[in-house]
Protein backbone atom coordinates (compact mmCIF):
# COMPACT_ATOMS: atom_id res chain seq x y z
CA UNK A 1 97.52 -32.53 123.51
CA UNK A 2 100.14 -32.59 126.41
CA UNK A 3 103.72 -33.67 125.32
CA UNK A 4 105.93 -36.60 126.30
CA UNK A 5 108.49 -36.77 129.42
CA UNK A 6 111.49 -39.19 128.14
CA UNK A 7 114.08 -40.65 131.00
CA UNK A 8 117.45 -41.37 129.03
CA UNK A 9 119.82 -43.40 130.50
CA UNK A 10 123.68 -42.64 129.63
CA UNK A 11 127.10 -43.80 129.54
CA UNK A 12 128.11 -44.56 133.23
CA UNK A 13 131.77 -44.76 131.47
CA UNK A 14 132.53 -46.18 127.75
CA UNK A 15 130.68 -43.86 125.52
CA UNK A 16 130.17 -46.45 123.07
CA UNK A 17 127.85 -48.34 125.82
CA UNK A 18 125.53 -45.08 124.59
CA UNK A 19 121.87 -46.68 123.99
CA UNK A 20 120.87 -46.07 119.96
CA UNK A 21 117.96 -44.19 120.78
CA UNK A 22 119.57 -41.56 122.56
CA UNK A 23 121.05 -39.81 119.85
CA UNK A 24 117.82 -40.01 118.28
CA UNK A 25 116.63 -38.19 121.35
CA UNK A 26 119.05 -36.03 121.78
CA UNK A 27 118.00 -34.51 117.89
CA UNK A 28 114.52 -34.51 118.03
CA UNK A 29 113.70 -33.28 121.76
CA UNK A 30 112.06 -29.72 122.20
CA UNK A 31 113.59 -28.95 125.67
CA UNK A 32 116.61 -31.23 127.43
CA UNK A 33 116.66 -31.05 130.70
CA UNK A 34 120.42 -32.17 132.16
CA UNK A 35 121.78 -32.70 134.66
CA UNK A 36 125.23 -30.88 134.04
CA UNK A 37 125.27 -28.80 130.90
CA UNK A 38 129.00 -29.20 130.00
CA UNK A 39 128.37 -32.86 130.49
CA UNK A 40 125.79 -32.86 128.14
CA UNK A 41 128.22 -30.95 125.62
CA UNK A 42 131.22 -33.94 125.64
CA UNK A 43 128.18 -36.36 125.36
CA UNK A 44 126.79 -34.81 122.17
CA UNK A 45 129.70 -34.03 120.92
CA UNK A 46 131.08 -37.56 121.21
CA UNK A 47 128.10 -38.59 119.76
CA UNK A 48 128.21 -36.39 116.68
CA UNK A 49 124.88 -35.18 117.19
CA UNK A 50 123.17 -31.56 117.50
CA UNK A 51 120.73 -30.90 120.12
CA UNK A 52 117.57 -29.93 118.38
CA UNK A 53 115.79 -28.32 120.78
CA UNK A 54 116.72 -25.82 124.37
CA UNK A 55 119.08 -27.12 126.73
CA UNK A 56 118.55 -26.29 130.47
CA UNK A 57 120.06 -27.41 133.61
CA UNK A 58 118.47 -29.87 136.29
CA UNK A 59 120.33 -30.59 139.36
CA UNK A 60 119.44 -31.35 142.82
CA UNK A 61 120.08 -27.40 143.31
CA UNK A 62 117.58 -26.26 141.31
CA UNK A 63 115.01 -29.39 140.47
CA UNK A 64 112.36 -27.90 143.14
CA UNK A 65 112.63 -24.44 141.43
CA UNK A 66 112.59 -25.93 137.48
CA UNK A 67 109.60 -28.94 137.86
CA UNK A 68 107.14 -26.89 137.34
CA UNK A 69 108.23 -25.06 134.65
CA UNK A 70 109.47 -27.90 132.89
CA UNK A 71 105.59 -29.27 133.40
CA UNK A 72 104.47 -26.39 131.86
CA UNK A 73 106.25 -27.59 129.02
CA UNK A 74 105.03 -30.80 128.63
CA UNK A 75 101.34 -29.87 129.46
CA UNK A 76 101.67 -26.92 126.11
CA UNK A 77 103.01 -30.73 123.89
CA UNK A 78 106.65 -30.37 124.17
CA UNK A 79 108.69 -33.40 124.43
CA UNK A 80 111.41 -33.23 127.33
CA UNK A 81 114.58 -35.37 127.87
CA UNK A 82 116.04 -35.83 131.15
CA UNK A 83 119.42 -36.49 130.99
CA UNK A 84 121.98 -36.97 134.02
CA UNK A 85 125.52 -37.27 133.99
CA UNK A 86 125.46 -41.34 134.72
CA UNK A 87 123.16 -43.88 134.40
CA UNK A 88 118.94 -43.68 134.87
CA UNK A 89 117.36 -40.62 135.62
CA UNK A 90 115.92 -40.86 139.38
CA UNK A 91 117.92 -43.25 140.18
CA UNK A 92 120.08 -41.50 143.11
CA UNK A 93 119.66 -38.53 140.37
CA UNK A 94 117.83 -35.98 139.75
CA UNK A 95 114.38 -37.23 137.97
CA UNK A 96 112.12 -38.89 140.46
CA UNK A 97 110.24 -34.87 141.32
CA UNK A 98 109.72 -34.18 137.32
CA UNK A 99 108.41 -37.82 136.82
CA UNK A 100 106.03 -37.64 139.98
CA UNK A 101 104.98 -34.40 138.96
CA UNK A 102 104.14 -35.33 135.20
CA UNK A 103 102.14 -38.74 136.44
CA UNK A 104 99.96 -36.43 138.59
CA UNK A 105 99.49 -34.64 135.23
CA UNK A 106 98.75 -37.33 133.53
CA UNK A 107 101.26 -36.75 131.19
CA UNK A 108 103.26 -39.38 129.25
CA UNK A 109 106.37 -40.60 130.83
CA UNK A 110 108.60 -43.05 128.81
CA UNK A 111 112.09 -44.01 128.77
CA UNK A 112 115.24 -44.98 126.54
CA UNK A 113 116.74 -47.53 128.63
CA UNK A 114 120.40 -47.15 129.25
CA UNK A 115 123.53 -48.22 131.29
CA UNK A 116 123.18 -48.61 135.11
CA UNK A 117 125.61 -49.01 137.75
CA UNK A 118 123.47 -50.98 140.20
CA UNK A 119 123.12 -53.43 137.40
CA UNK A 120 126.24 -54.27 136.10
CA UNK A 121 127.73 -53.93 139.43
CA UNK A 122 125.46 -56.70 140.70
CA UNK A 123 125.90 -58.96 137.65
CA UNK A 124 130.09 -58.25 138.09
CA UNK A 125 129.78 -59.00 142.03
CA UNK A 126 129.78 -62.38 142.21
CA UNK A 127 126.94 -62.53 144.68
CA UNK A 128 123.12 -64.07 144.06
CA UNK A 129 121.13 -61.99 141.70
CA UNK A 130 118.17 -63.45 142.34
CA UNK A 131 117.07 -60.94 144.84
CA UNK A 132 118.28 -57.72 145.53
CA UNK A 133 117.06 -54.08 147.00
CA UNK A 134 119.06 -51.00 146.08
CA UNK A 135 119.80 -49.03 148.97
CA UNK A 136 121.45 -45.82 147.36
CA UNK A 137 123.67 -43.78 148.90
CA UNK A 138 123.88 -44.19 152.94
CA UNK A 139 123.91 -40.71 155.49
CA UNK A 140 126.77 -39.24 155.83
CA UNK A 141 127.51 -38.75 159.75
CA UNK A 142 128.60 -42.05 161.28
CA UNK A 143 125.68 -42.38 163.59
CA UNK A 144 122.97 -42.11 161.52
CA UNK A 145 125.26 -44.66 158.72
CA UNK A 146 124.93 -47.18 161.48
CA UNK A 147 121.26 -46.71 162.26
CA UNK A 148 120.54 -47.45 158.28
CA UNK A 149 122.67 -50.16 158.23
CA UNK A 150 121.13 -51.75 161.57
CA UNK A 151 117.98 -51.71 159.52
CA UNK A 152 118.59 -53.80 157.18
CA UNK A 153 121.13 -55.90 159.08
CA UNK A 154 119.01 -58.94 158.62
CA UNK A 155 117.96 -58.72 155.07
CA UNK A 156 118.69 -61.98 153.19
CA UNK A 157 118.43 -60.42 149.99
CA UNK A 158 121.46 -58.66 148.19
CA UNK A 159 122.32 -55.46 148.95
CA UNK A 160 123.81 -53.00 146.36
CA UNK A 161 124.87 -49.03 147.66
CA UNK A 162 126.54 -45.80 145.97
CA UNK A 163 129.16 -44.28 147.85
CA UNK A 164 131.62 -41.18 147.50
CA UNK A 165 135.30 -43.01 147.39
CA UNK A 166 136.60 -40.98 150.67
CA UNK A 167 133.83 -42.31 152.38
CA UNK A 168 134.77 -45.79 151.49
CA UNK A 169 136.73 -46.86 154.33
CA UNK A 170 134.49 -45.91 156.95
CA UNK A 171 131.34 -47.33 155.11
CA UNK A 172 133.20 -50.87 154.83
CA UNK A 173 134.38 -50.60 157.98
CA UNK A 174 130.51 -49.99 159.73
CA UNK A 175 129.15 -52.50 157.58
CA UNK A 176 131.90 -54.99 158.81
CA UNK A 177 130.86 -53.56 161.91
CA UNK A 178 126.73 -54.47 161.85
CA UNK A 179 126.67 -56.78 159.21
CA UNK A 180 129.84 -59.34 160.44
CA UNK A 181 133.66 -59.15 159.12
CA UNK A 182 133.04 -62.05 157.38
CA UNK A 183 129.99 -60.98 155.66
CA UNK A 184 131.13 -61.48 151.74
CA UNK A 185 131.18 -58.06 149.25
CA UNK A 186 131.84 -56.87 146.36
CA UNK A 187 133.35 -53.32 145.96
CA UNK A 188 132.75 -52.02 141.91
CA UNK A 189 135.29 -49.19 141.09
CA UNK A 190 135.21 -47.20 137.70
CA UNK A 191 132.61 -49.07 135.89
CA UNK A 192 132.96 -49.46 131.76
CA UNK A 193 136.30 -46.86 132.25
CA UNK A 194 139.66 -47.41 131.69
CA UNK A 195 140.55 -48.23 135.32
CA UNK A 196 137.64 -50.63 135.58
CA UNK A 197 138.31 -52.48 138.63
CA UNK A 198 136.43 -55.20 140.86
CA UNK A 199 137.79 -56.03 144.47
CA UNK A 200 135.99 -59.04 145.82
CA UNK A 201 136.42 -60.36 149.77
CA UNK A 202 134.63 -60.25 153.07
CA UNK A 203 134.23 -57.09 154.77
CA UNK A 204 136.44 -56.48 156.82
CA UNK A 205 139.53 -57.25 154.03
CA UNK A 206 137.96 -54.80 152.07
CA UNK A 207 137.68 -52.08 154.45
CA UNK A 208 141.32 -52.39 155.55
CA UNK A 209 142.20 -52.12 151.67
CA UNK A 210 139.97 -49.40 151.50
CA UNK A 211 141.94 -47.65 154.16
CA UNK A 212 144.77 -47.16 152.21
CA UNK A 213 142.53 -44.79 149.66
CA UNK A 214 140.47 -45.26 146.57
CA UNK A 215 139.66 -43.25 143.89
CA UNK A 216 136.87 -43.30 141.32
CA UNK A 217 132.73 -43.89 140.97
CA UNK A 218 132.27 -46.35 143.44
CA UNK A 219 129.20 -48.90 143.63
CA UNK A 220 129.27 -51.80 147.04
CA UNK A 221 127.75 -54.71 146.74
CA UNK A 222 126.81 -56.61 150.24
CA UNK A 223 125.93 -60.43 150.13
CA UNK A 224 122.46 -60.34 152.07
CA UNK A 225 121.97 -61.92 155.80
CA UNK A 226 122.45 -66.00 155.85
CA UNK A 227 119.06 -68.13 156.16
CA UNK A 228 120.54 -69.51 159.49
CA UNK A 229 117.63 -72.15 160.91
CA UNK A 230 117.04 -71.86 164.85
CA UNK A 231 120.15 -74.44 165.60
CA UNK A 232 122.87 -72.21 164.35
CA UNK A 233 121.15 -69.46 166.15
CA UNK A 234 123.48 -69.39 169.91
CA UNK A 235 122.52 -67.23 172.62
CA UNK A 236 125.45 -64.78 171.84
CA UNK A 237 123.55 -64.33 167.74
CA UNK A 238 119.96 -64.09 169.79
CA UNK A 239 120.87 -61.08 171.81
CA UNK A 240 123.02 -59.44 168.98
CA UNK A 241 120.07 -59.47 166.92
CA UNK A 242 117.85 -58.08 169.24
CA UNK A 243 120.16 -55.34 170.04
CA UNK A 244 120.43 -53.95 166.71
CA UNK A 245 116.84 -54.12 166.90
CA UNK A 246 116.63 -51.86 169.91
CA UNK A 247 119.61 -49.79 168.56
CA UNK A 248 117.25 -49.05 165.34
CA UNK A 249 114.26 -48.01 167.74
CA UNK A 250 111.88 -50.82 168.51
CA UNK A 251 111.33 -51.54 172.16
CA UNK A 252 113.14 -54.76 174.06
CA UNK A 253 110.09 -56.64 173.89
CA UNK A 254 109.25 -55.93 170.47
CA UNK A 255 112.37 -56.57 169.69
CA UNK A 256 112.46 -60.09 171.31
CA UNK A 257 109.36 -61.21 169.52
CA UNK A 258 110.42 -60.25 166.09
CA UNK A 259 113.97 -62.52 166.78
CA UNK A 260 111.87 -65.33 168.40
CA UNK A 261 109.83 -65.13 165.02
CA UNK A 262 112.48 -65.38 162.96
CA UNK A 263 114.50 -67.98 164.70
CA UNK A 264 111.39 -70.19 165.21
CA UNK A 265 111.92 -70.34 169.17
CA UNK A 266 109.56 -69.35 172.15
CA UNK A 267 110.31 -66.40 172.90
CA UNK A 268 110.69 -66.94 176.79
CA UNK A 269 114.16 -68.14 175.14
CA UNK A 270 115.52 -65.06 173.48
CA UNK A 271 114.34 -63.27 176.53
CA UNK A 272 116.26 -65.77 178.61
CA UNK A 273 118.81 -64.87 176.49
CA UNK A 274 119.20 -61.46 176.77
CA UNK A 275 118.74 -61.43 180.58
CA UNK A 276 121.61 -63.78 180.90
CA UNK A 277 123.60 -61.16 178.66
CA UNK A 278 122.29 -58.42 180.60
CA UNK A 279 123.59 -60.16 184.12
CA UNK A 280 127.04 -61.76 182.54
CA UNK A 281 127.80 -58.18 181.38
CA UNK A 282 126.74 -56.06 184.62
């Protein structure tokens, strides 16, 4: 009989946020897998409870390397915890690998739900909850920030990101840049901690507060592209649209129809549109 993979989500601050299950877990488990050992420690330790079973490390250095042995485990009936230092397994954390892996095994994968960042950031934000994608963390060099961003530079529903907090500034600063200064966000600093902290404003605002340095775990929240009809759609917001389009790699006239689509116009009038630009500009 193979064994049981559990995902166990953790504090992403307050320790007392700790789901009741986890210590539980954290007892009973025949191998813990974890994200950062010494982590782990001030976890149980806070928690008052005794690991019961071997502790090893899984981190984005080694999680290639250790899958397979931790599969090994499961596969002879051991039970394995993944823990991380924040929040869900997998979820911009190690995890996703070890759970793919253990699916194609057909071994048991279950989870003790936890804390999550994207969560409570989204609730805290402000902005509809209705809808929402989770775009993790965005690429590091500038250009290839932009590109992403580009890509989803007309998505209506919300959009919720991690980023590093000396990134910040810059990050704010190209969304302001694709999505529209005015574009409102919500900018989640130190979840659950002590310095808890939740700026609110359009884009731009933020990124010039940003500018002046932040600290912390740092979760953005981006209110998703307005449902404009064709009417508030000028020539100027035609040929911007289609440009980020081109700028993310579809051809001009692919482009064009995709904009004409979604402003419900012929689309000899985007084109029109983007001549004119073309002509005004040269």
């Amino acid at each position: 009989m193979t064994g049981t993979l559990v995902l166990a989500g953790t504090p992403i601050g307050d320790v007392a946020d700790a789901p009741p299950r986890l210590s539980k877990e954290l007892a009973e488990a025949d191998v813990i897998a974890a994200e950062d050992t010494r982590r782990l420690r001030r976890l149980t330790q806070a928690l008052g409870v005794t690991p019961g079973g071997r502790v090893v490390s899984y981190f984005e250095g080694n999680e290639s390397a250790r899958t397979p042995e931790l599969v090994e485990e499961l596969r002879g009936g051991a039970r394995v915890l993944l823990v991380t230092d924040a929040g869900m397994p997998s979820v911009s954390d190690p995890g996703y690998r070890l759970v793919a892996a253990a699916v194609e095994h057909d071994i048991k994968v279950t989870a003790v739900p936890g804390p999550s960042a994207v969560l409570t950031a989204l609730a805290l934000s402000g902005l509809p909850v209705d809808r929402f994608c989770f775009e993790g963390f965005l690429p590091r060099k500038g250009g290839e920030r932009l590109s992403r961003l580009r890509e989803v530079a007309e998505e209506r529903r919300t959009l919720v990101y991690f980023e590093a907090p000396h990134r910040l500034d810059d990050t704010l600063a190209a969304m302001a840049e694709v999505f529209g200064a005015d574009r409102r966000a919500a900018v989640c600093r130190e979840l659950t901690k002590t310095y808890e902290e939740v700026k609110r404003g359009p884009l731009a605002d933020l990124a010039a507060w940003a500018a002046e340095g932040v600290r912390g775990e740092i979760t953005v929240v981006v209110e998703g592209a307005p449902d404009s009809g064709p009417e508030e759609l000028d020539a100027a917001e035609l040929v911007r649209r289609v440009r980020i389009r081109e700028e993310a790699g579809e051809r001009r006239k692919e482009a064009i129809a995709a904009v004409a689509a979604e402003a419900g116009l012929p689309k000899r009038v985007v084109f029109d549109a983007v001549v004119e630009a073309k002509r005004s500009a040269g």
